[in-house]
N, C-alpha and C. Protein backbone atom coordinates (compact mmCIF):
# COMPACT_ATOMS: atom_id res chain seq x y z
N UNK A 1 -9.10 11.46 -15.76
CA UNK A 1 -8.30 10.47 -15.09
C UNK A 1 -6.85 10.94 -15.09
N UNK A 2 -6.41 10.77 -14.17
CA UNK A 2 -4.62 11.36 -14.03
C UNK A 2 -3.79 10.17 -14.79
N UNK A 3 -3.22 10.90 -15.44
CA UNK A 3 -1.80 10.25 -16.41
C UNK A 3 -1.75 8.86 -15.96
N UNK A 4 -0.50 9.16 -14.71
CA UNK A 4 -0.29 8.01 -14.54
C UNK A 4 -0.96 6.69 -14.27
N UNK A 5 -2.47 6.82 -13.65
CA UNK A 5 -3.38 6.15 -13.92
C UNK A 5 -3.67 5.49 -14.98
N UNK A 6 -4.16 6.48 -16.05
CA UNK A 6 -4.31 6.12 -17.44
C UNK A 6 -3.24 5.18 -17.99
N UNK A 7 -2.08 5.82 -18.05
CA UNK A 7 -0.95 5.01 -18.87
C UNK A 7 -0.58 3.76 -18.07
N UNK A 8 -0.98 3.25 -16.71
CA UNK A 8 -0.37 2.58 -16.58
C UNK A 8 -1.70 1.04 -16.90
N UNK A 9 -2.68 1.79 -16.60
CA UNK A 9 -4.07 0.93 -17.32
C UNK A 9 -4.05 0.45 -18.81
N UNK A 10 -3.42 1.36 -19.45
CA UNK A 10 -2.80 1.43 -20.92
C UNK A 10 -2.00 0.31 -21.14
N UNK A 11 -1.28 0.64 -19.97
CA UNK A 11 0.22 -1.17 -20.40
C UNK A 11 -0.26 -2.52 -20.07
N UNK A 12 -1.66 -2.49 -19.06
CA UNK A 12 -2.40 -3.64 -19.13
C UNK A 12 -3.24 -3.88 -19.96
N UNK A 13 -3.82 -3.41 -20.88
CA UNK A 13 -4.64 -3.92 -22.39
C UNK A 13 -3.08 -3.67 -23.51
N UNK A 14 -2.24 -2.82 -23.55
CA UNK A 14 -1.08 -2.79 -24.79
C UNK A 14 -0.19 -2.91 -24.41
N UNK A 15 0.70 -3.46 -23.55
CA UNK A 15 1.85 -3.70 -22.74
C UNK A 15 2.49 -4.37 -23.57
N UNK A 16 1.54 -5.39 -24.02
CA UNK A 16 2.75 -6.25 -25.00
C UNK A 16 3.13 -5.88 -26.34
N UNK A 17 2.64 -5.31 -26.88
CA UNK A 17 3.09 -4.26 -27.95
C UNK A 17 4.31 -3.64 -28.02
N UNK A 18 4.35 -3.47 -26.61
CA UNK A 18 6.38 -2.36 -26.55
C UNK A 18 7.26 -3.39 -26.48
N UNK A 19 8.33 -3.10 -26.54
CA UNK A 19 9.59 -3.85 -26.59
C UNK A 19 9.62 -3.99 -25.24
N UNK A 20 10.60 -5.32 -24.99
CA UNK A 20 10.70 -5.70 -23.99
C UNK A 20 11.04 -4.82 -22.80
N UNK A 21 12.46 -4.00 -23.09
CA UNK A 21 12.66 -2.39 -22.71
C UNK A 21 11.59 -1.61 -22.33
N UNK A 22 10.74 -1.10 -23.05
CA UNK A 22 9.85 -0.28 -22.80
C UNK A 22 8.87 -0.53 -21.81
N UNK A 23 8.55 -2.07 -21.95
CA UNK A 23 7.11 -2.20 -21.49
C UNK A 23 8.43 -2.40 -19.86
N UNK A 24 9.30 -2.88 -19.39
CA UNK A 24 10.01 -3.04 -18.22
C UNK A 24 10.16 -1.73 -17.36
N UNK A 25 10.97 -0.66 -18.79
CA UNK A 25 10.62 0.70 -18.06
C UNK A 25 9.84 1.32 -17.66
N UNK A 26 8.26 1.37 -18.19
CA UNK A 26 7.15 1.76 -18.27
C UNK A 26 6.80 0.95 -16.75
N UNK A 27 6.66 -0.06 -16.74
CA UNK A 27 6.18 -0.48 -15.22
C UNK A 27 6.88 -0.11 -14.40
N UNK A 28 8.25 0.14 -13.92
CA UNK A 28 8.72 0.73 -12.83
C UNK A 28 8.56 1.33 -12.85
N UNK A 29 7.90 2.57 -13.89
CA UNK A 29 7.89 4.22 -13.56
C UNK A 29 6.40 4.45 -12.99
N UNK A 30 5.57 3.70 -13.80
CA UNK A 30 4.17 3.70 -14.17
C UNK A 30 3.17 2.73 -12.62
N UNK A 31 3.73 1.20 -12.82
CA UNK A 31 3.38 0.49 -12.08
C UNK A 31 3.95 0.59 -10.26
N UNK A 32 5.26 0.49 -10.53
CA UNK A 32 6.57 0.76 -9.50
C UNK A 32 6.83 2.27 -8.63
N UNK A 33 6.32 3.40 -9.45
CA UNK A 33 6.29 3.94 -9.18
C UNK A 33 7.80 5.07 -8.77
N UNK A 34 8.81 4.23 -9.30
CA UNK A 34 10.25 4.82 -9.47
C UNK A 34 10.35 5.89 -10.11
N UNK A 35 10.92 6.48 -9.67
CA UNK A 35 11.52 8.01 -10.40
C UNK A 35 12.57 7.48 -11.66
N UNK A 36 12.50 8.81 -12.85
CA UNK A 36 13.86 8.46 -13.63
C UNK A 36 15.14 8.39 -13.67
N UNK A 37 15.95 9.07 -12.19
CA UNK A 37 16.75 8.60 -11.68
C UNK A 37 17.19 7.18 -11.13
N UNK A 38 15.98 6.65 -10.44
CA UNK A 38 15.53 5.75 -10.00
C UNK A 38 15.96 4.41 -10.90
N UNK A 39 15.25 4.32 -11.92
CA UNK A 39 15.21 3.71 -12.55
C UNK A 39 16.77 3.80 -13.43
N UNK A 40 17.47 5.06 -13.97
CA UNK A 40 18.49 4.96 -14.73
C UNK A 40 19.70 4.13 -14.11
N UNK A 41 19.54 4.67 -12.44
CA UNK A 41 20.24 4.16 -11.76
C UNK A 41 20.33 2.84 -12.12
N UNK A 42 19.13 1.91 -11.94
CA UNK A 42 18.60 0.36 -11.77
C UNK A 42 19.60 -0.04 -13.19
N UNK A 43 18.98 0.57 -14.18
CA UNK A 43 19.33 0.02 -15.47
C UNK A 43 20.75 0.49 -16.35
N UNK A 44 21.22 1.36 -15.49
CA UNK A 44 22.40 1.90 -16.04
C UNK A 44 22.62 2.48 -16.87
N UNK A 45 21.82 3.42 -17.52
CA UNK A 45 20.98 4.10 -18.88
C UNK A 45 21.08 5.56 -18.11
N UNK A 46 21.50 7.02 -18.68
CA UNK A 46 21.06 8.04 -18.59
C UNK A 46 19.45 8.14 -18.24
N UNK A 47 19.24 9.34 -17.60
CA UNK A 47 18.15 10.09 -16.93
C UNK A 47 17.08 10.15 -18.48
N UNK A 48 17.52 11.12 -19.49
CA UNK A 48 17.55 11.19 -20.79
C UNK A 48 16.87 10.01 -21.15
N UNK A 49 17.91 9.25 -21.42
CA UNK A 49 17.65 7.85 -22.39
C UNK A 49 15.83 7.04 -21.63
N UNK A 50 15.73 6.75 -20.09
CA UNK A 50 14.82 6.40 -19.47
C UNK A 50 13.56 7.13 -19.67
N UNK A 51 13.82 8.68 -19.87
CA UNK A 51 12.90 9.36 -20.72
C UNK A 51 12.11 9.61 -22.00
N UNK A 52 13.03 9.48 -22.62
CA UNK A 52 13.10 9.01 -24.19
C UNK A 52 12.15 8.32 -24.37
N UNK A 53 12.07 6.94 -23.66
CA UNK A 53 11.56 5.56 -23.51
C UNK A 53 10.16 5.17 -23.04
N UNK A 54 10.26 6.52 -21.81
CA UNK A 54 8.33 6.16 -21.83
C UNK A 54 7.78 6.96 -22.64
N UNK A 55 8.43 8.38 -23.13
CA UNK A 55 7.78 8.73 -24.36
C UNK A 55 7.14 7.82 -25.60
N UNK A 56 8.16 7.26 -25.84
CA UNK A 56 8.47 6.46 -27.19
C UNK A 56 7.04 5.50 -26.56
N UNK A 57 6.83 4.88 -25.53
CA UNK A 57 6.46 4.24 -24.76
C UNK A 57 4.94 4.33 -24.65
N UNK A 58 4.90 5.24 -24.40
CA UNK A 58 3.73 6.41 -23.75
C UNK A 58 2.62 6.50 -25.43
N UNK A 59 3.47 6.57 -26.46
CA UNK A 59 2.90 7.31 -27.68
C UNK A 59 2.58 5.92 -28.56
N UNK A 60 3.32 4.57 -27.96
CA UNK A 60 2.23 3.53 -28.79
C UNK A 60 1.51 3.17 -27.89
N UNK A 61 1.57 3.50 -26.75
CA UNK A 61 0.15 2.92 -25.94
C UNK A 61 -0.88 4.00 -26.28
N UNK A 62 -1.00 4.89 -26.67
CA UNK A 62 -1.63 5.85 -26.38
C UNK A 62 -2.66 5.88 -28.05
N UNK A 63 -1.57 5.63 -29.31
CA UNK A 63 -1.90 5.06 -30.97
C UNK A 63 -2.32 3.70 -31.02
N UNK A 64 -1.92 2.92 -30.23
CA UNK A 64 -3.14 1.57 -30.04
C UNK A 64 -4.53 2.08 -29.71
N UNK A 65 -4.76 2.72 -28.07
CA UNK A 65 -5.81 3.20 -28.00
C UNK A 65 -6.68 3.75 -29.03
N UNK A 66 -6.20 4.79 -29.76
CA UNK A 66 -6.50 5.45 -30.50
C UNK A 66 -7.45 4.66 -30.87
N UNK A 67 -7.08 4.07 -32.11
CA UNK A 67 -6.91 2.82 -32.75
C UNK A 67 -8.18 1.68 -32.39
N UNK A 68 -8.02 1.03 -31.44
CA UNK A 68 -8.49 0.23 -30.83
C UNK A 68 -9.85 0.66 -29.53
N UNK A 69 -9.55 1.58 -29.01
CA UNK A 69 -10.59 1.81 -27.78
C UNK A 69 -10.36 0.82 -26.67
N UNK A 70 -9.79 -0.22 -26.59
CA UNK A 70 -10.31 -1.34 -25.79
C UNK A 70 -10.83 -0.74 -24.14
N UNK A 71 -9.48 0.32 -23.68
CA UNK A 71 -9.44 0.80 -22.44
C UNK A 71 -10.80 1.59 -22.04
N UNK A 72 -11.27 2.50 -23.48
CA UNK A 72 -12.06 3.18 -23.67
C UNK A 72 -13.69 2.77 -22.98
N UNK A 73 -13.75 1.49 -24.09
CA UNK A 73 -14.49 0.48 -23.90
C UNK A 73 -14.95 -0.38 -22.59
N UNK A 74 -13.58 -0.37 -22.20
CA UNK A 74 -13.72 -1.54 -20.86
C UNK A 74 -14.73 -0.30 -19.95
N UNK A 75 -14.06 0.75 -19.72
CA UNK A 75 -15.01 2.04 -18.69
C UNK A 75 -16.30 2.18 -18.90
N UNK A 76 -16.76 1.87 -20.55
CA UNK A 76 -17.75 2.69 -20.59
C UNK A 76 -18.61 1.20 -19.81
N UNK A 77 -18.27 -0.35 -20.20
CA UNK A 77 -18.99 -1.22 -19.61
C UNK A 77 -19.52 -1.35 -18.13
N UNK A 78 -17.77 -1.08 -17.30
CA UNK A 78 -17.90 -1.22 -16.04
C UNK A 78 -18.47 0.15 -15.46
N UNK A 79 -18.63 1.26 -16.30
CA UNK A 79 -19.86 1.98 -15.89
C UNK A 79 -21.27 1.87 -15.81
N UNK A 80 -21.43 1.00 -16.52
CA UNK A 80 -22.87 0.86 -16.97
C UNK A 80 -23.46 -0.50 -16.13
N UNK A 81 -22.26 -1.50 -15.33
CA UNK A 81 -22.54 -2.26 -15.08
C UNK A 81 -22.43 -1.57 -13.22
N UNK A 82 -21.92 -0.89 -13.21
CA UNK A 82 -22.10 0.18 -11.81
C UNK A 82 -23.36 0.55 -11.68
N UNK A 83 -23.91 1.28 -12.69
CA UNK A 83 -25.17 1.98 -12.98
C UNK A 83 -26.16 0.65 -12.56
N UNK A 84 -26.11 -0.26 -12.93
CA UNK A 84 -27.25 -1.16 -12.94
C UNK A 84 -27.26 -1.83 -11.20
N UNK A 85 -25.89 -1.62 -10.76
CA UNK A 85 -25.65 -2.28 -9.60
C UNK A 85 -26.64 -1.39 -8.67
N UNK A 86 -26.20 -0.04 -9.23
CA UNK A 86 -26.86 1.39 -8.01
C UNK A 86 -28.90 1.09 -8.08
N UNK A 87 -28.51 0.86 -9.69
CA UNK A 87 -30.33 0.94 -9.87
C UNK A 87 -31.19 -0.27 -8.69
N UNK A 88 -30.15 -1.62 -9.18
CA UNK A 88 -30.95 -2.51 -8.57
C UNK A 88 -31.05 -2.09 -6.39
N UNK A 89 -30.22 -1.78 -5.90
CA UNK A 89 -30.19 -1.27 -4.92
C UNK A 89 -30.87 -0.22 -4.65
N UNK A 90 -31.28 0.46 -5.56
CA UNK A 90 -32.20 1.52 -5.44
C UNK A 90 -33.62 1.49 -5.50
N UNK A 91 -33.91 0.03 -6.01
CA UNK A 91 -35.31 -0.51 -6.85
C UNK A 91 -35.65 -1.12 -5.94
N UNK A 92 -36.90 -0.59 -5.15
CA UNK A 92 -37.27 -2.16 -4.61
C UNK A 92 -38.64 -2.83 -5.03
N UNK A 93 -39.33 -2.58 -6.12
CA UNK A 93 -40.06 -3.25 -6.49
C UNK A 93 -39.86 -4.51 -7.43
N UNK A 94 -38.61 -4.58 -7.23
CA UNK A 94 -38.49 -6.21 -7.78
C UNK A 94 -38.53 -7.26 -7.07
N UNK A 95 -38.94 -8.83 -7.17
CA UNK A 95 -39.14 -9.41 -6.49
C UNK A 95 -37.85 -10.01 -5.95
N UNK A 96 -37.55 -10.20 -4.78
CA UNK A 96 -36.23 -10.67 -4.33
C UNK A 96 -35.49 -12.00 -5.28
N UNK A 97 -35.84 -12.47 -5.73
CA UNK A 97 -35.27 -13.48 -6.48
C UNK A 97 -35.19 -13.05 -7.34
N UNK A 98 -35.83 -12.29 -8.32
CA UNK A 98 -35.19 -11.34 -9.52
C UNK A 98 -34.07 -10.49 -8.77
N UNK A 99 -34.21 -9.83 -8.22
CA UNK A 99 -32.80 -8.89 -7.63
C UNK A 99 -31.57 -9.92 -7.73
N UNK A 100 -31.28 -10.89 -7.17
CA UNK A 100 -30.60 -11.92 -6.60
C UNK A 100 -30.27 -12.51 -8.04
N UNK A 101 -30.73 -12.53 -9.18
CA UNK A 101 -30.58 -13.22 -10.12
C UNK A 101 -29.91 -12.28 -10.93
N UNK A 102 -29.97 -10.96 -11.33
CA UNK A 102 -29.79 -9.85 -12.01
C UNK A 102 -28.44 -9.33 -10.82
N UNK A 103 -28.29 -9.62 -9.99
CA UNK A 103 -27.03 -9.22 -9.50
C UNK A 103 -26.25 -10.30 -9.67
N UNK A 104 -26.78 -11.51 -9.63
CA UNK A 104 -25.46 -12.71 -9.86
C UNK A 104 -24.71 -12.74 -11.38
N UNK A 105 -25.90 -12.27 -12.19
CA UNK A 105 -25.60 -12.06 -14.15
C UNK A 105 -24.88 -10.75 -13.96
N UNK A 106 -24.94 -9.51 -13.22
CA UNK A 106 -24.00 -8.41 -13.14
C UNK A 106 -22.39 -9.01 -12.65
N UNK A 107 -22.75 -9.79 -11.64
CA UNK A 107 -21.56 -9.83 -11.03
C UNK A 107 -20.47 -10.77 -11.51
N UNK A 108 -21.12 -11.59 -12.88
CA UNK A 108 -20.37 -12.25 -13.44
C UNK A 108 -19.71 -11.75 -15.10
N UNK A 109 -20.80 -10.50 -15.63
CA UNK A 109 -20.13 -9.96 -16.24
C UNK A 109 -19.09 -8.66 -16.16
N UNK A 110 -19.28 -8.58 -14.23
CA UNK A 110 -17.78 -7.82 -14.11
C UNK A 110 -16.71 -8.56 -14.05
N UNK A 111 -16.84 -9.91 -13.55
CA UNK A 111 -15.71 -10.49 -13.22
C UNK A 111 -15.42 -11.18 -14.83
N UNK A 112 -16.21 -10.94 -15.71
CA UNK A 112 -15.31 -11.82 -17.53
C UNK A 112 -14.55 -10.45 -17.58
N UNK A 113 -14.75 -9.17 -16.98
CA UNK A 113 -14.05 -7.87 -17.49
C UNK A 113 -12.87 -7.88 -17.34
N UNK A 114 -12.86 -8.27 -15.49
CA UNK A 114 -11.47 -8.29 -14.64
C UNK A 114 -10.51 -9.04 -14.95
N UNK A 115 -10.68 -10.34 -16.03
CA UNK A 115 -9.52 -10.93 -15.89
C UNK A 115 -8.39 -10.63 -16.41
C-alpha cells in the first residue's frame, strides 16, 4: 500500500492520539494533500519545522499500530468479507434466499466496519 495511503488511514483509527498540531498538519499533508511549503506557508512555521511534525507524527501513528493492529485488522476483515462476497457470486448452488440472506449479514458487517 503507498505511504500516503497508509498514513493517512492511520490518522483515521490514531488521529486522536497526536496533538492537536500534528494530527491538523498530518491532514493537510496526508488528507489535503498540501505540500510542505504549502502548508508552512498556511501556518507560518518553517518548511523544517512542518517536517519535523509529520515525522514526529508519522512515528506515533505508526507505534500505535504496532502496538494495536487495529488498521491491520480492519483489512484482514474487509478482505475476507470481499472473499465471501466473490464466493457467494460465484456459487450458484445456493438457494436464492440463502444467497439474499448471507449477503444482507455480509453487507451489514461491512457497514459496523465503515463507521
Amino acid at each position: 500500500m503507498e505511504k500516503n495511503i497508509k498514513i493517512s488511514c492511520l490518522l483515521s483509527f490514531y488521529g486522536d492520539f497526536l496533538t492537536d498540531k500534528q494530527l491538523e498538519l498530518m491532514q493537510l499533508h496526508y488528507d489535503d494533500d498540501l505540500s510542505l511549503a504549502e502548508i508552512a506557508g498556511r501556518k507560518g512555521i518553517t518548511r523544517q519545522g512542518v517536517h519535523d511534525a509529520l515525522r514526529r507524527g508519522e512515528q506515533v501513528l505508526e507505534n500505535y499500530e504496532s502496538r494495536l493492529r487495529l488498521f491491520e485488522r480492519y483489512l484482514a476483515v474487509k478482505n475476507s468479507l470481499d472473499g465471501m462476497n466473490e464466493f457467494l457470486k460465484d456459487n450458484t448452488t445456493l438457494s436464492a434466499a440463502a444467497t439474499e440472506e448471507l449477503k444482507a449479514r455480509l453487507k451489514e458487517a461491512a457497514e459496523i466496519w465503515e463507521m
